[in-house]
N, C-alpha and C. Protein backbone atom coordinates (compact mmCIF):
# COMPACT_ATOMS: atom_id res chain seq x y z
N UNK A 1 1.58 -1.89 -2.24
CA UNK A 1 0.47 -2.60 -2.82
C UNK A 1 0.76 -4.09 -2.70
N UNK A 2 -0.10 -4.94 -2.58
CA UNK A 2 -0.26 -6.37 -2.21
C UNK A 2 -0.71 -6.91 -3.49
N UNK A 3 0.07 -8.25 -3.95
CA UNK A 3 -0.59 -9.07 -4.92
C UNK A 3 -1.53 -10.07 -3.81
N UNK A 4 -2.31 -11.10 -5.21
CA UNK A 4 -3.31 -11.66 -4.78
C UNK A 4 -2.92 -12.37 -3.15
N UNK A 5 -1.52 -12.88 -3.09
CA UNK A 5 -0.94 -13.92 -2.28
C UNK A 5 -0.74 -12.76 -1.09
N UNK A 6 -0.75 -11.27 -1.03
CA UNK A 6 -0.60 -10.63 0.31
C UNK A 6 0.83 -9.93 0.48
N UNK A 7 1.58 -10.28 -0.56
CA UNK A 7 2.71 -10.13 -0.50
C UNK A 7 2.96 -9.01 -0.89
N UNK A 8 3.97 -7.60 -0.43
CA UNK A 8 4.39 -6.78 -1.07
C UNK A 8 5.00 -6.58 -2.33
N UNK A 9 4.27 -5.80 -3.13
CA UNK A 9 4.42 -5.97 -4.51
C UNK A 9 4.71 -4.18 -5.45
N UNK A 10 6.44 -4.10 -5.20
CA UNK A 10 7.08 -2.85 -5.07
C UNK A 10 6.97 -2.21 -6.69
N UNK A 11 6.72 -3.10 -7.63
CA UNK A 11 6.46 -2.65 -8.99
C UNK A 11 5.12 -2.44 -9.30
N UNK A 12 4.39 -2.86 -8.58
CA UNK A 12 3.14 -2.65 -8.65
C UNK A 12 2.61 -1.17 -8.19
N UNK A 13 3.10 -0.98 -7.35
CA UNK A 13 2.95 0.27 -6.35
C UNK A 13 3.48 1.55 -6.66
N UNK A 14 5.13 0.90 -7.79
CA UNK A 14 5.14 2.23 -8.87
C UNK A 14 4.83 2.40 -10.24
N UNK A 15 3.65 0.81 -10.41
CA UNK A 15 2.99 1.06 -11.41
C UNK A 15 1.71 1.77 -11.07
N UNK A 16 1.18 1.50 -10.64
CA UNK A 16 0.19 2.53 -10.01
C UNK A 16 0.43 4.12 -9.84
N UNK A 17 1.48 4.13 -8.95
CA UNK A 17 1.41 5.68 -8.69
C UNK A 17 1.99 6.68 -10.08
N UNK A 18 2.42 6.18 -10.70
CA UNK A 18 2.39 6.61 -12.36
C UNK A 18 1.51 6.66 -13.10
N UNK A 19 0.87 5.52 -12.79
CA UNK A 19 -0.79 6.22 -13.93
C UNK A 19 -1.51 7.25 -13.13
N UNK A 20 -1.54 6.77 -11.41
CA UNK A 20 -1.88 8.67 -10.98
C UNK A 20 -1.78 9.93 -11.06
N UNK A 21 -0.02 9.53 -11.23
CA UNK A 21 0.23 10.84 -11.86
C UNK A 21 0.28 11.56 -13.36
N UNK A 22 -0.08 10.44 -14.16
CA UNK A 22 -0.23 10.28 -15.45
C UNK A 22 -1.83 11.38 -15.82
N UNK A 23 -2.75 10.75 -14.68
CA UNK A 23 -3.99 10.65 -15.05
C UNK A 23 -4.02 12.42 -14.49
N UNK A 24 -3.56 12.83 -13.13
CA UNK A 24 -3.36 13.86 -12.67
C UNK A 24 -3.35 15.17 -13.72
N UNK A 25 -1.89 14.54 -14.37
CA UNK A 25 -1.21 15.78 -15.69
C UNK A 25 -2.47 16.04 -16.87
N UNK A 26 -2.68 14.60 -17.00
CA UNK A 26 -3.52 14.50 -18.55
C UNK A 26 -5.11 15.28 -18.16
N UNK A 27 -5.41 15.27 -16.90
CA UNK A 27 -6.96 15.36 -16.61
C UNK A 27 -7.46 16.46 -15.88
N UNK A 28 -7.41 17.53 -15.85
CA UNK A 28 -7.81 18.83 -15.59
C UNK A 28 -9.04 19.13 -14.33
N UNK A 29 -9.58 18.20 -14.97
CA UNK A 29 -11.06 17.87 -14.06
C UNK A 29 -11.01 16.96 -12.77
N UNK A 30 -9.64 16.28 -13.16
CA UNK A 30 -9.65 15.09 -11.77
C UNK A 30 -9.15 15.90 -11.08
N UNK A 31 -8.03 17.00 -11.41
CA UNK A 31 -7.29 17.58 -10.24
C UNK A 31 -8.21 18.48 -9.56
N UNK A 32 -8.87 19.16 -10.27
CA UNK A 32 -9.95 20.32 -9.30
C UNK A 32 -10.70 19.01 -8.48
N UNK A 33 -11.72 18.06 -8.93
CA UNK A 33 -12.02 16.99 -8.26
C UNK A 33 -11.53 16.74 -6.47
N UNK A 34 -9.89 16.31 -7.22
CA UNK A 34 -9.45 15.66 -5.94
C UNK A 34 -9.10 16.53 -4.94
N UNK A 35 -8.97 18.25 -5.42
CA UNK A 35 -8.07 19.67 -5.09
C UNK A 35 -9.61 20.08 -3.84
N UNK A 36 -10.82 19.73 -4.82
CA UNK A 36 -11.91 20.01 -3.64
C UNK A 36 -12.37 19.60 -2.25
N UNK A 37 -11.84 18.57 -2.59
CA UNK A 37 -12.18 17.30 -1.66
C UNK A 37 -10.83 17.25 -0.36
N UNK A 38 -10.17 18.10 -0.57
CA UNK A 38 -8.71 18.48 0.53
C UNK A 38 -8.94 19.75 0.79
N UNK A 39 -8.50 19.49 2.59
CA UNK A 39 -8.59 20.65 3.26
C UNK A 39 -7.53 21.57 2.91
N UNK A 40 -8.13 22.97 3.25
CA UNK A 40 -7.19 24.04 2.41
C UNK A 40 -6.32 24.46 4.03
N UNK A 41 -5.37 25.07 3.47
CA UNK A 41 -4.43 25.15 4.68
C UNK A 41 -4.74 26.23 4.89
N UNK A 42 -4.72 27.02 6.72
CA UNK A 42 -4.80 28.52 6.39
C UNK A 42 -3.84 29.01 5.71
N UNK A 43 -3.68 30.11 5.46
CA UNK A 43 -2.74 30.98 4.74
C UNK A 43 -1.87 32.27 5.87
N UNK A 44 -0.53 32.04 5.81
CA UNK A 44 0.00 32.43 7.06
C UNK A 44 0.66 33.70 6.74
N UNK A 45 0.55 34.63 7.07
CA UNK A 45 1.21 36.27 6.42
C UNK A 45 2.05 36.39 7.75
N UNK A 46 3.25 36.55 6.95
CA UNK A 46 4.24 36.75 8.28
C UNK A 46 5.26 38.69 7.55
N UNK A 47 4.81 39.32 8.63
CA UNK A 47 5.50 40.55 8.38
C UNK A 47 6.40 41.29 9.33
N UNK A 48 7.74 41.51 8.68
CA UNK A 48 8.73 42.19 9.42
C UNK A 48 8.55 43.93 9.44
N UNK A 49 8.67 44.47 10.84
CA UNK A 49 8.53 46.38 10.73
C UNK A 49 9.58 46.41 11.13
N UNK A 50 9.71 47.86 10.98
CA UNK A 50 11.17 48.55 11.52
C UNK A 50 12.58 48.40 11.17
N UNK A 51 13.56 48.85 11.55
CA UNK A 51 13.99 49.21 11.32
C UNK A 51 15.28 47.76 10.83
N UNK A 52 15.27 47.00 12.20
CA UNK A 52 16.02 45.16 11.77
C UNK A 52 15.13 44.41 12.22
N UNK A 53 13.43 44.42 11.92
CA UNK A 53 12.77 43.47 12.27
C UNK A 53 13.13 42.22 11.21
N UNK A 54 12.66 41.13 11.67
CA UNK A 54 13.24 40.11 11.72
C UNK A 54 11.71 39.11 11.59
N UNK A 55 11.89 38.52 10.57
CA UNK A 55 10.35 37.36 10.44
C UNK A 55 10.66 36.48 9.52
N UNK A 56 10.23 35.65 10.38
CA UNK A 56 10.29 33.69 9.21
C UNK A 56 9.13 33.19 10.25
N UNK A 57 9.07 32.13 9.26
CA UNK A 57 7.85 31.11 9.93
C UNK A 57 8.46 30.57 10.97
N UNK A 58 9.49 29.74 10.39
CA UNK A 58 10.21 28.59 11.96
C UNK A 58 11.55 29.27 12.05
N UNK A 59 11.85 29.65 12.95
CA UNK A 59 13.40 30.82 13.20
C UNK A 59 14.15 29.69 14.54
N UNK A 60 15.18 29.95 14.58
CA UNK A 60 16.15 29.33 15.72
C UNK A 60 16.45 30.53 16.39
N UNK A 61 17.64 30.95 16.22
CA UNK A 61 19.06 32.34 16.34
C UNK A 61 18.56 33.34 15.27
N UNK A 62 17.98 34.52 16.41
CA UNK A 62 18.16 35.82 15.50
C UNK A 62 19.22 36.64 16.09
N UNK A 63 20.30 37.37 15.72
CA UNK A 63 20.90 38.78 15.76
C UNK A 63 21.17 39.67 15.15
N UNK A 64 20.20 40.87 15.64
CA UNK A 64 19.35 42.29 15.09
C UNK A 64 20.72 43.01 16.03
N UNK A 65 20.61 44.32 15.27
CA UNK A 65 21.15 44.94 16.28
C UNK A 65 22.99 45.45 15.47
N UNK A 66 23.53 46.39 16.20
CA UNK A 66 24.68 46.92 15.76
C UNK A 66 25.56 45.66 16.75
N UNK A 67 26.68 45.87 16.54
CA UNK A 67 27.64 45.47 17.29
C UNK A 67 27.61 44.25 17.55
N UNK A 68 26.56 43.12 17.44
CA UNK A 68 26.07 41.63 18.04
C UNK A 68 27.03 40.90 17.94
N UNK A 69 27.34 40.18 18.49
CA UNK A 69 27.97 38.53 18.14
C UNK A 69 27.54 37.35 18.75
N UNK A 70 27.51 36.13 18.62
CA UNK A 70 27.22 35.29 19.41
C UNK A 70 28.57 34.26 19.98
N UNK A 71 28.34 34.78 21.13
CA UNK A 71 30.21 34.17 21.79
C UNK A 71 29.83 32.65 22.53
């Protein structure tokens, strides 16, 4: 946040974002408000079958399996 002169103004900016979140907690109505007005994310169903299936959202290294190692 900028005072009048343009200048970065670092107490200001966490005076502010405290009464947002002030106003957030205290106000029921602002949050549905602001909650409407943001896009909703899809909703991601991630499912493992069998027997060592294996599921995550973001994965690197999987080893399924008897005997595995990674040499």
């Amino acid at each position: 946040m900028e005072d009048a002169a343009g200048q970065q103004d670092p107490a200001a900016s966490t005076e502010l974002r405290q009464q947002i979140e002030r106003a957030f907690r205290e106000d029921g109505q602002l949050r549905e408000e602001i909650a409407a007005m943001l896009p909703r994310a899809p909703r991601t169903v991630i499912t493992a079958s069998g027997e060592r299936g294996v599921a995550a959202y973001h994965i690197d290294t999987v080893i399924s399996g008897d005997n595995n190692s990674i040499q």
